[in-house]
PDB file of N, CA and C in Angstrom:
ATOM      1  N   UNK A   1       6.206   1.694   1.308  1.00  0.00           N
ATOM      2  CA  UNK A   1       5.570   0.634   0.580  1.00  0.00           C
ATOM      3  C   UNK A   1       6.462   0.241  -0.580  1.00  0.00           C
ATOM      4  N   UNK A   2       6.453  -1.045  -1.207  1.00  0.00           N
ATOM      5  CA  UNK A   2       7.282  -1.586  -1.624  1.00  0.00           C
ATOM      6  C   UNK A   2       6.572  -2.444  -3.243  1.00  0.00           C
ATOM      7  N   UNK A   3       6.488  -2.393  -4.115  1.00  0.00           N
ATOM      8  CA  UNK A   3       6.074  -3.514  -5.238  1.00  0.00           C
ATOM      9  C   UNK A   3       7.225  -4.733  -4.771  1.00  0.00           C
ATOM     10  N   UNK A   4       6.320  -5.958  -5.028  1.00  0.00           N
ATOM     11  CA  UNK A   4       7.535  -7.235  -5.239  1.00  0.00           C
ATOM     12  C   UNK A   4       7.090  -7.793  -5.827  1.00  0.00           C
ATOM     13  N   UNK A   5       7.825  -8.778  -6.859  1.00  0.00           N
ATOM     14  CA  UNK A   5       7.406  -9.949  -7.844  1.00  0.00           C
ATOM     15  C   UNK A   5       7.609 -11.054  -7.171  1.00  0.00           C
ATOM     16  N   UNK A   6       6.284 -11.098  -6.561  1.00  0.00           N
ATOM     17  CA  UNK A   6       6.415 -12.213  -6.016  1.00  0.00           C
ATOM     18  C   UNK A   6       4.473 -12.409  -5.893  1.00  0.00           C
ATOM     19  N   UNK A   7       4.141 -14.052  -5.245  1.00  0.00           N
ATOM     20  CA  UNK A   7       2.832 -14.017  -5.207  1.00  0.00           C
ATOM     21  C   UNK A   7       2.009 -13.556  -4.342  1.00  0.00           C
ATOM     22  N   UNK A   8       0.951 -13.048  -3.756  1.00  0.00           N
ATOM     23  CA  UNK A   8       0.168 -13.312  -2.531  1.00  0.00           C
ATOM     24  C   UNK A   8       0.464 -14.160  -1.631  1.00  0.00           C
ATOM     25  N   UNK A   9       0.188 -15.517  -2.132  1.00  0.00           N
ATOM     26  CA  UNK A   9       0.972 -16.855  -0.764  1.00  0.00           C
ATOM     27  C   UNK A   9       2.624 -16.604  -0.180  1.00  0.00           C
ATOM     28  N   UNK A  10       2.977 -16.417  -1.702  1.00  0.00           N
ATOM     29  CA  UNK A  10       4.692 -16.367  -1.225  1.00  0.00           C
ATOM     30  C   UNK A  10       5.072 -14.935  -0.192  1.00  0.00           C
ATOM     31  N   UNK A  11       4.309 -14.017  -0.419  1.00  0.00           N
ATOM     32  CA  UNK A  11       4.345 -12.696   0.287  1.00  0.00           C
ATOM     33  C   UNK A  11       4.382 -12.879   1.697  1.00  0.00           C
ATOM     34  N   UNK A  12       2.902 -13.550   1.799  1.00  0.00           N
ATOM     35  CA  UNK A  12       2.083 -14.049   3.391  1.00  0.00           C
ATOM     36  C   UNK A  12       3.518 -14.789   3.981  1.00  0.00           C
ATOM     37  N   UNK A  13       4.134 -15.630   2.956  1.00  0.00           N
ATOM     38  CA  UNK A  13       5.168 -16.670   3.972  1.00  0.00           C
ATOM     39  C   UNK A  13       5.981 -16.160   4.212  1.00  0.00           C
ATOM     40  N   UNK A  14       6.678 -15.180   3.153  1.00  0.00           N
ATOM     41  CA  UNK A  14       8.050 -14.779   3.283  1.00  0.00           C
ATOM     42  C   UNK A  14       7.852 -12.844   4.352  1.00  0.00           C
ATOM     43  N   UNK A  15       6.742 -12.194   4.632  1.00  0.00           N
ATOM     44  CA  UNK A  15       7.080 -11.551   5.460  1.00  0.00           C
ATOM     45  C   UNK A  15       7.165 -11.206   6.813  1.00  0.00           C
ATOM     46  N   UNK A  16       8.515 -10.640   7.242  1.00  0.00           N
ATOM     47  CA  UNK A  16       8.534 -10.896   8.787  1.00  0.00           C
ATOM     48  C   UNK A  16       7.560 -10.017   9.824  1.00  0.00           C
ATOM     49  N   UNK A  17       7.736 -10.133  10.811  1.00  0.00           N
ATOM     50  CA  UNK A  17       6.513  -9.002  11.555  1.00  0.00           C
ATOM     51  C   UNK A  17       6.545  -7.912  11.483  1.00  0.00           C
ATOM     52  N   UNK A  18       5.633  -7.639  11.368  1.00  0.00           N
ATOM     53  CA  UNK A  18       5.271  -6.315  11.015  1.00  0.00           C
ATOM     54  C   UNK A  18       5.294  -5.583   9.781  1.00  0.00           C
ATOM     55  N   UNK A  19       5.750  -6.580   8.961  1.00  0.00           N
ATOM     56  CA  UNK A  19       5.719  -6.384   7.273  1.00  0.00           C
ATOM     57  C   UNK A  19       4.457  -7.299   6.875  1.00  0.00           C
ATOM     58  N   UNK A  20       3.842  -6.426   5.868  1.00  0.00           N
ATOM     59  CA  UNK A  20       2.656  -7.104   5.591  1.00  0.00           C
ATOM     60  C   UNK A  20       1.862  -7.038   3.798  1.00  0.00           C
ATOM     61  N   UNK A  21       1.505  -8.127   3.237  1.00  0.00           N
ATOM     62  CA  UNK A  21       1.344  -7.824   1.791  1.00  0.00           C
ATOM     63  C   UNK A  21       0.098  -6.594   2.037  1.00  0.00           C
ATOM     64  N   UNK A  22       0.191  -5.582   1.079  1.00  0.00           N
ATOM     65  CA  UNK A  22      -0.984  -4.747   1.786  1.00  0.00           C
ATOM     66  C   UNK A  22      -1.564  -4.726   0.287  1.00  0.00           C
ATOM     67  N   UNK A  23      -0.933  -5.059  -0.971  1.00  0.00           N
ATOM     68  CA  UNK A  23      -2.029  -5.143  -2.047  1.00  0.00           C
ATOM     69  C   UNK A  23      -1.666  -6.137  -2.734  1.00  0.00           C
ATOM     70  N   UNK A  24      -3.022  -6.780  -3.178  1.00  0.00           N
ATOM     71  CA  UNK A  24      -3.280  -8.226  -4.348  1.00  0.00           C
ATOM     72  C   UNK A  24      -2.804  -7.332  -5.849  1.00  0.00           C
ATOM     73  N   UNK A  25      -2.060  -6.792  -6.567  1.00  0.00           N
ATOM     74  CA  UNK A  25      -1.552  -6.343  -7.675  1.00  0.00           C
ATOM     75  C   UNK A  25      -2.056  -7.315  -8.740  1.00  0.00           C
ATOM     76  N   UNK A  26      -1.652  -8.102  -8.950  1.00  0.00           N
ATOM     77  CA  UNK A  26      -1.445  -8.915  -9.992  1.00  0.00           C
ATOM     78  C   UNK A  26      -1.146 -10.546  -9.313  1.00  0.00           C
ATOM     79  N   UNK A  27      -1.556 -11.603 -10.385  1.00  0.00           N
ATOM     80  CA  UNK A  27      -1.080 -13.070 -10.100  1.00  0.00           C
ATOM     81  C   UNK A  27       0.747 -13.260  -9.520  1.00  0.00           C
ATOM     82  N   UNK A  28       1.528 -12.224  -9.404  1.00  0.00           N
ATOM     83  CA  UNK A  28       2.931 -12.300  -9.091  1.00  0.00           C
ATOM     84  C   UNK A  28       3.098 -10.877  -8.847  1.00  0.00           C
ATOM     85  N   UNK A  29       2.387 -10.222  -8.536  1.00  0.00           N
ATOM     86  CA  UNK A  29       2.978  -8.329  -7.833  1.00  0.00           C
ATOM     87  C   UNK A  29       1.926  -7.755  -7.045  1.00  0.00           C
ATOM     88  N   UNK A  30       3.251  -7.990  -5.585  1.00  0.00           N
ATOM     89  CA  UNK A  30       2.288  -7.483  -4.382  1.00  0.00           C
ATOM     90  C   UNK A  30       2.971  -6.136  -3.697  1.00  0.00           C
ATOM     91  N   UNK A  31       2.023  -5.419  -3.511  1.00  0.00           N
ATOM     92  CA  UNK A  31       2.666  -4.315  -2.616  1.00  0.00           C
ATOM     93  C   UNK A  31       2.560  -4.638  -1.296  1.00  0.00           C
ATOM     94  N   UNK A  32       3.745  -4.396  -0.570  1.00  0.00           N
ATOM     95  CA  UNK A  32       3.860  -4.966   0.785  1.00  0.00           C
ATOM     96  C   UNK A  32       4.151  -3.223   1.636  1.00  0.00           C
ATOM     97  N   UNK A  33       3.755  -3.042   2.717  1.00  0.00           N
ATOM     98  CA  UNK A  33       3.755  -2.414   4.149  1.00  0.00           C
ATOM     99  C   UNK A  33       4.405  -2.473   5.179  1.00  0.00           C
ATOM    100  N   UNK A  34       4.402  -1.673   5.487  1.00  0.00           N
ATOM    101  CA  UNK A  34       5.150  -2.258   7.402  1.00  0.00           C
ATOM    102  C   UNK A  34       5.981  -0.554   8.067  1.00  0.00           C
ATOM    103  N   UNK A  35       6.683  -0.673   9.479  1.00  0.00           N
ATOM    104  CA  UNK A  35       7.415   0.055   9.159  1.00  0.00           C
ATOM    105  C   UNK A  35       8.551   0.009   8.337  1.00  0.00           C
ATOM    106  N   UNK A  36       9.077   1.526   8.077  1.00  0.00           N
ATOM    107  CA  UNK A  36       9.850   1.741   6.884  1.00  0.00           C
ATOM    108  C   UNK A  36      11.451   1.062   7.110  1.00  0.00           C
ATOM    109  N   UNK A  37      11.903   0.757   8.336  1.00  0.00           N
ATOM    110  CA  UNK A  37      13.069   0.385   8.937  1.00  0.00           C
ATOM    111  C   UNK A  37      13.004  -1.281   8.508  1.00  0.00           C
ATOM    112  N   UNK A  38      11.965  -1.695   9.453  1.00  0.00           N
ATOM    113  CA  UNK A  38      11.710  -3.266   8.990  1.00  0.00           C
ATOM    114  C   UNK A  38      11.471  -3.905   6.811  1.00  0.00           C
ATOM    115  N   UNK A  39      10.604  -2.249   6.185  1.00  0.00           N
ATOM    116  CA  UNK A  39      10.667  -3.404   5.033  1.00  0.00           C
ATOM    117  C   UNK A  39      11.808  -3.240   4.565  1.00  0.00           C
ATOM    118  N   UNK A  40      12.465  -1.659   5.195  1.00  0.00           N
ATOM    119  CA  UNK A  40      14.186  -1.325   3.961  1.00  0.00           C
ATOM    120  C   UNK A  40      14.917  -2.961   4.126  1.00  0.00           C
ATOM    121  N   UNK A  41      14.849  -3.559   5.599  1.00  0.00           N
ATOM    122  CA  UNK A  41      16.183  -4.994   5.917  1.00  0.00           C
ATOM    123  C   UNK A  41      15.376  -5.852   4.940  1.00  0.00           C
ATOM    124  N   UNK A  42      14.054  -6.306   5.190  1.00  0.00           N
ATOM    125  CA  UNK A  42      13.459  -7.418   4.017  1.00  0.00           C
ATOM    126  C   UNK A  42      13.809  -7.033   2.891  1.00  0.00           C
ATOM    127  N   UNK A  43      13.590  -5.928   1.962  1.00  0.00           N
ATOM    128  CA  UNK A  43      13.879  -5.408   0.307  1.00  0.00           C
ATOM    129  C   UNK A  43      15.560  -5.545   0.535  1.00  0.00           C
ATOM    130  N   UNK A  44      15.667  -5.558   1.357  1.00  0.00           N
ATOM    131  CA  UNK A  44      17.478  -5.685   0.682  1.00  0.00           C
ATOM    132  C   UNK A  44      17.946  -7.102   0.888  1.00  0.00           C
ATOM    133  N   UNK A  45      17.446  -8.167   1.678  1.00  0.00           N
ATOM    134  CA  UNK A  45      17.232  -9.564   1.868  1.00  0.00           C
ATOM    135  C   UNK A  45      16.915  -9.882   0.300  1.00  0.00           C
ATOM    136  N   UNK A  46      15.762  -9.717  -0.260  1.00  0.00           N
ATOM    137  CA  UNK A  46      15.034  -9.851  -1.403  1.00  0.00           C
ATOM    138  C   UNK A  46      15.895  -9.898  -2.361  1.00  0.00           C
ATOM    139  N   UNK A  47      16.549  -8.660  -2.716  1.00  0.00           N
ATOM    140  CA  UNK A  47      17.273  -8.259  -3.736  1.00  0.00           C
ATOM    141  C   UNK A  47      18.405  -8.412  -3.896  1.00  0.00           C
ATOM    142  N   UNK A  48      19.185  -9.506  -2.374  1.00  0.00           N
ATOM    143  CA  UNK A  48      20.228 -10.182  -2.351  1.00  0.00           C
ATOM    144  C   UNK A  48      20.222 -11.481  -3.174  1.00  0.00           C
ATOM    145  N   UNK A  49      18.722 -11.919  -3.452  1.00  0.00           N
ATOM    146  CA  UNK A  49      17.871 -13.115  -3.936  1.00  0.00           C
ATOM    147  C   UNK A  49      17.755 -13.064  -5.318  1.00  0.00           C
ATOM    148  N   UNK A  50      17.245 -11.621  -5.755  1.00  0.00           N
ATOM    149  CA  UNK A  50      17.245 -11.296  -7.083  1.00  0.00           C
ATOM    150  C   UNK A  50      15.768 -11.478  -7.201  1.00  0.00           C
ATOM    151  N   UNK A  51      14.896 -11.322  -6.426  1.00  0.00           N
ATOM    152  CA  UNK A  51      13.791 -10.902  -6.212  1.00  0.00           C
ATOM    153  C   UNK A  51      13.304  -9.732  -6.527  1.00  0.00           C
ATOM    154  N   UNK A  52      12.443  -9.043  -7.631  1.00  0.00           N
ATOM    155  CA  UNK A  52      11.859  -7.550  -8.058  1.00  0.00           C
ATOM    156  C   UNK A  52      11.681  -6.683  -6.594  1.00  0.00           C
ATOM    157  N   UNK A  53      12.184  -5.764  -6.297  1.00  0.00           N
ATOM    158  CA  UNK A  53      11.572  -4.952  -5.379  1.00  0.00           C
ATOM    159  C   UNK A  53      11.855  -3.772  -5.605  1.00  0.00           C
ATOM    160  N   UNK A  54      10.432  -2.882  -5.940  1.00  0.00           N
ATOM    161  CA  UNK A  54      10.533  -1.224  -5.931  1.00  0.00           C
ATOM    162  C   UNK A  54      10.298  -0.416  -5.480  1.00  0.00           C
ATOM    163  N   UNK A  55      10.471   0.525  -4.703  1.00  0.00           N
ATOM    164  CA  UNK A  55       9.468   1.470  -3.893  1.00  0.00           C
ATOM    165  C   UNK A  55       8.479   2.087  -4.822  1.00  0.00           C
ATOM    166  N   UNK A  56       7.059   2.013  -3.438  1.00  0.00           N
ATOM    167  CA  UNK A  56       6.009   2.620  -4.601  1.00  0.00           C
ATOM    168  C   UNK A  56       6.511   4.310  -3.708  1.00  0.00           C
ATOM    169  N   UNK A  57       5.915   5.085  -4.444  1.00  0.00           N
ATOM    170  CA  UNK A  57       6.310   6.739  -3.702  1.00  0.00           C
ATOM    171  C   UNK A  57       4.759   7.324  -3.477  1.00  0.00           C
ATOM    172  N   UNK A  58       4.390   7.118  -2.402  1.00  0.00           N
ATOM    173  CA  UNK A  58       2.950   7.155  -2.218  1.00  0.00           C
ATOM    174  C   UNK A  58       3.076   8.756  -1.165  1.00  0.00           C
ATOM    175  N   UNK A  59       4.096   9.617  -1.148  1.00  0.00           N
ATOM    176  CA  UNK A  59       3.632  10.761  -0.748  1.00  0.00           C
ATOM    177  C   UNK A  59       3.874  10.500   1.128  1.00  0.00           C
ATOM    178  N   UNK A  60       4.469   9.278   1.514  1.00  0.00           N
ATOM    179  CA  UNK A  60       4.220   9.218   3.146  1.00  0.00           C
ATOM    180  C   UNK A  60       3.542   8.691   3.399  1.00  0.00           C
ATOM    181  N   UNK A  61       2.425   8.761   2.913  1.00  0.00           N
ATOM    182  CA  UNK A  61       1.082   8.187   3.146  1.00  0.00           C
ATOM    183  C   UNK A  61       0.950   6.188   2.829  1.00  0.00           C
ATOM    184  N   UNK A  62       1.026   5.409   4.429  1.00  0.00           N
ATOM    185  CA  UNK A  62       0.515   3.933   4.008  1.00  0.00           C
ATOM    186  C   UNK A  62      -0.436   3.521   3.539  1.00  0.00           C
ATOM    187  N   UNK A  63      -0.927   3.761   1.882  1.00  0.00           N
ATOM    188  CA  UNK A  63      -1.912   3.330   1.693  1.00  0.00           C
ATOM    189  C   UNK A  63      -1.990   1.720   1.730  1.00  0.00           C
ATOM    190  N   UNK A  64      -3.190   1.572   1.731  1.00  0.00           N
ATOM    191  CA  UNK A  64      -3.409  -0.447   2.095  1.00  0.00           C
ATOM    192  C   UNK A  64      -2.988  -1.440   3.322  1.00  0.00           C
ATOM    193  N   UNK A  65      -2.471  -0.281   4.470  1.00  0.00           N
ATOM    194  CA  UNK A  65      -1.722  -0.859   5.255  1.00  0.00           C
ATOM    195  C   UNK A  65      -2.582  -0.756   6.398  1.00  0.00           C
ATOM    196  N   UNK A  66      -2.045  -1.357   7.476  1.00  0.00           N
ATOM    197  CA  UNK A  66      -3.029  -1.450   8.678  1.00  0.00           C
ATOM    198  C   UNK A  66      -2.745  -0.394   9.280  1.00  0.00           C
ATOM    199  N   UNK A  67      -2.196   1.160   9.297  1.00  0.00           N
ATOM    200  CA  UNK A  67      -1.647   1.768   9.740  1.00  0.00           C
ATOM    201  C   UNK A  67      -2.932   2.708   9.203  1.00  0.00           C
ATOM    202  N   UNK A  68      -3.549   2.862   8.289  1.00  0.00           N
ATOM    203  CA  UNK A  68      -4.786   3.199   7.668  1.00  0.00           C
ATOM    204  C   UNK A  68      -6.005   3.059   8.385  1.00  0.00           C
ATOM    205  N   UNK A  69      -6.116   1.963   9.370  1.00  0.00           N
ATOM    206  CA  UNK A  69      -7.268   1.659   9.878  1.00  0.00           C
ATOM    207  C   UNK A  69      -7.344   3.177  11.270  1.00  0.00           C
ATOM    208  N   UNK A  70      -6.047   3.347  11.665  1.00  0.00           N
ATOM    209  CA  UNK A  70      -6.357   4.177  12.906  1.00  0.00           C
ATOM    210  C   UNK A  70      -6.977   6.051  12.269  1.00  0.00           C
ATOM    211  N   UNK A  71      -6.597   6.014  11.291  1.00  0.00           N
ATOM    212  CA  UNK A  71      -7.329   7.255  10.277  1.00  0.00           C
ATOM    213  C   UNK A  71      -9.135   6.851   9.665  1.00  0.00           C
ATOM    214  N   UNK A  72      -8.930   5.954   9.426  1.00  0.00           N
ATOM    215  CA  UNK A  72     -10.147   5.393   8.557  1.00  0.00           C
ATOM    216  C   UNK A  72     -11.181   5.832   9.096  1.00  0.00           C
ATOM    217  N   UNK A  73     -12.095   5.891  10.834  1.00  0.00           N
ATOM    218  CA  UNK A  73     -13.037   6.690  10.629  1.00  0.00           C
ATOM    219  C   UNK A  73     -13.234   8.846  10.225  1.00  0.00           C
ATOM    220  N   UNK A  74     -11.784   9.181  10.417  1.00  0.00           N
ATOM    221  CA  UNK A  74     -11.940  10.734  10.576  1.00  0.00           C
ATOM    222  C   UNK A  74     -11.857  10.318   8.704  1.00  0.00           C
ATOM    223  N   UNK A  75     -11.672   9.667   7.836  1.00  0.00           N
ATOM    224  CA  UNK A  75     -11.338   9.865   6.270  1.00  0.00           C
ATOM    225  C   UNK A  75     -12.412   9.438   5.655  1.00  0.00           C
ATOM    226  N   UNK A  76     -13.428   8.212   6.185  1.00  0.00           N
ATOM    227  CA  UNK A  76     -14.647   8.539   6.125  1.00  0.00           C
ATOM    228  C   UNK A  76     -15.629   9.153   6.040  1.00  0.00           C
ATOM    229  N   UNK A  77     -15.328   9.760   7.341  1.00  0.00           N
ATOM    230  CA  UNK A  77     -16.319  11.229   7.808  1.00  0.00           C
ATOM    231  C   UNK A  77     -16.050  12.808   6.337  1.00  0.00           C
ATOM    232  N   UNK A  78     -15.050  12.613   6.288  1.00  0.00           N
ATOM    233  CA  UNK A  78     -14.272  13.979   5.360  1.00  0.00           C
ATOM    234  C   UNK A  78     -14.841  13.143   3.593  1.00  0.00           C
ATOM    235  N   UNK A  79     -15.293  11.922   3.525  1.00  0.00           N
ATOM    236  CA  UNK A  79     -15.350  11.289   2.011  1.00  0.00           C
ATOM    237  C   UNK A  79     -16.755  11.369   1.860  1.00  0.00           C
ATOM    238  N   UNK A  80     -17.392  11.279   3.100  1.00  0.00           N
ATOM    239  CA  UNK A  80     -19.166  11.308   2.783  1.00  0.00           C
ATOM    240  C   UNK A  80     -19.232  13.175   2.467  1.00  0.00           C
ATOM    241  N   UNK A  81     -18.654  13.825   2.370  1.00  0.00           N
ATOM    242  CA  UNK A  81     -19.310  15.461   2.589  1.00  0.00           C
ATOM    243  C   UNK A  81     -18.396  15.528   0.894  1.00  0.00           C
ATOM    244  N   UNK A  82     -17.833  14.791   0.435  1.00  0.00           N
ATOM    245  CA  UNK A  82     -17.014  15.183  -1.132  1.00  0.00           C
ATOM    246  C   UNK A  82     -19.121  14.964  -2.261  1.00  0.00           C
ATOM    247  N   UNK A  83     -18.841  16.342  -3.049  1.00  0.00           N
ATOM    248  CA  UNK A  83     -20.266  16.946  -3.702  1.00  0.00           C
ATOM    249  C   UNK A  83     -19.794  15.528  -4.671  1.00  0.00           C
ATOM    250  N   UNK A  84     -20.410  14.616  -5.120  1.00  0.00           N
ATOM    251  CA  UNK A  84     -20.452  13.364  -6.396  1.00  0.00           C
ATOM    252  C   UNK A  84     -21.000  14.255  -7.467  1.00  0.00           C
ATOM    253  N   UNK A  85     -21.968  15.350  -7.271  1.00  0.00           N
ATOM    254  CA  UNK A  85     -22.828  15.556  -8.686  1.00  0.00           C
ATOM    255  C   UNK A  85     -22.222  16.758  -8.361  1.00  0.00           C
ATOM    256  N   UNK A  86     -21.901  16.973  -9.785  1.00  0.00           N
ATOM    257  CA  UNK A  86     -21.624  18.470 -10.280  1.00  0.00           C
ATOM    258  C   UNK A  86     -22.114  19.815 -10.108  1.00  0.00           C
ATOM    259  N   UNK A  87     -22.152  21.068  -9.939  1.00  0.00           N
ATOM    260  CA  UNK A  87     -23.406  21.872 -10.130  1.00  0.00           C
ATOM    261  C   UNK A  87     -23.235  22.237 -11.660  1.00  0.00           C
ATOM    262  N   UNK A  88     -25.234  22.952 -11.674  1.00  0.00           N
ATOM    263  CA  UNK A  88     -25.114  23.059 -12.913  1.00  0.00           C
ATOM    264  C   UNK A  88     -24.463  24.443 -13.249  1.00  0.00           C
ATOM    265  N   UNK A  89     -23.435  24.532 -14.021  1.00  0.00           N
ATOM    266  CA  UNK A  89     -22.996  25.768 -14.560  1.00  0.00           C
ATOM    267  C   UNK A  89     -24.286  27.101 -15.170  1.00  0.00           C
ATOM    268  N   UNK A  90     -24.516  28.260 -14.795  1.00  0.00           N
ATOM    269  CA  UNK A  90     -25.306  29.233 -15.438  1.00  0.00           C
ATOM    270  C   UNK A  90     -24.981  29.823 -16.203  1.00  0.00           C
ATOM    271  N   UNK A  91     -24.709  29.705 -17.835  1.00  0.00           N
ATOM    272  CA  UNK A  91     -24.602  30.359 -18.728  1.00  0.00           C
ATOM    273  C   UNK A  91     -25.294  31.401 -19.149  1.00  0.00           C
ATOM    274  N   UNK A  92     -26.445  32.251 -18.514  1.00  0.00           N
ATOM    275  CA  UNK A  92     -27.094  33.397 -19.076  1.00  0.00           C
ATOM    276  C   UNK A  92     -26.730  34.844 -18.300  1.00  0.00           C
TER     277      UNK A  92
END
């Protein structure tokens, strides 16, 4: 995954297949997706341009990407069983 200074629209136009804006950041900074082969040739296209591009370091893991959807029901299943309320600690 990649930060770019660039917009949402301009993202949508300017990426090739299989590269994809995968987060709305900001009015001009989108994180874009894809495989890692296809975005390294676009980010170095970019930055021939003088276009912002940074790697985000997300651990391996595509977050925001469509590559997420084929996990999404087993990460579901594992997010409904996480305790929300605390227990109460026994101090006596």
């Amino acid at each position: 995954m990649v930060g770019l200074g660039m917009t949402w629209k301009e993202a949508h136009a300017r990426c090739p297949e299989g590269v994809v804006p995968a987060c709305h950041n900001s009015t001009d900074t989108v994180t874009i997706s894809g495989p890692a082969n296809s975005v390294a040739t676009f980010v170095s296209e970019l930055q021939k341009e003088g276009v912002f591009a940074k790697a985000v370091h997300s651990g391996g893991v595509a977050f925001h990407s469509y590559y997420m959807s084929q996990t999404a029901p087993a990460l579901k299943e594992r997010l409904q069983q996480v305790r929300f309320t605390p227990l109460l600690a026994s101090y006596f």
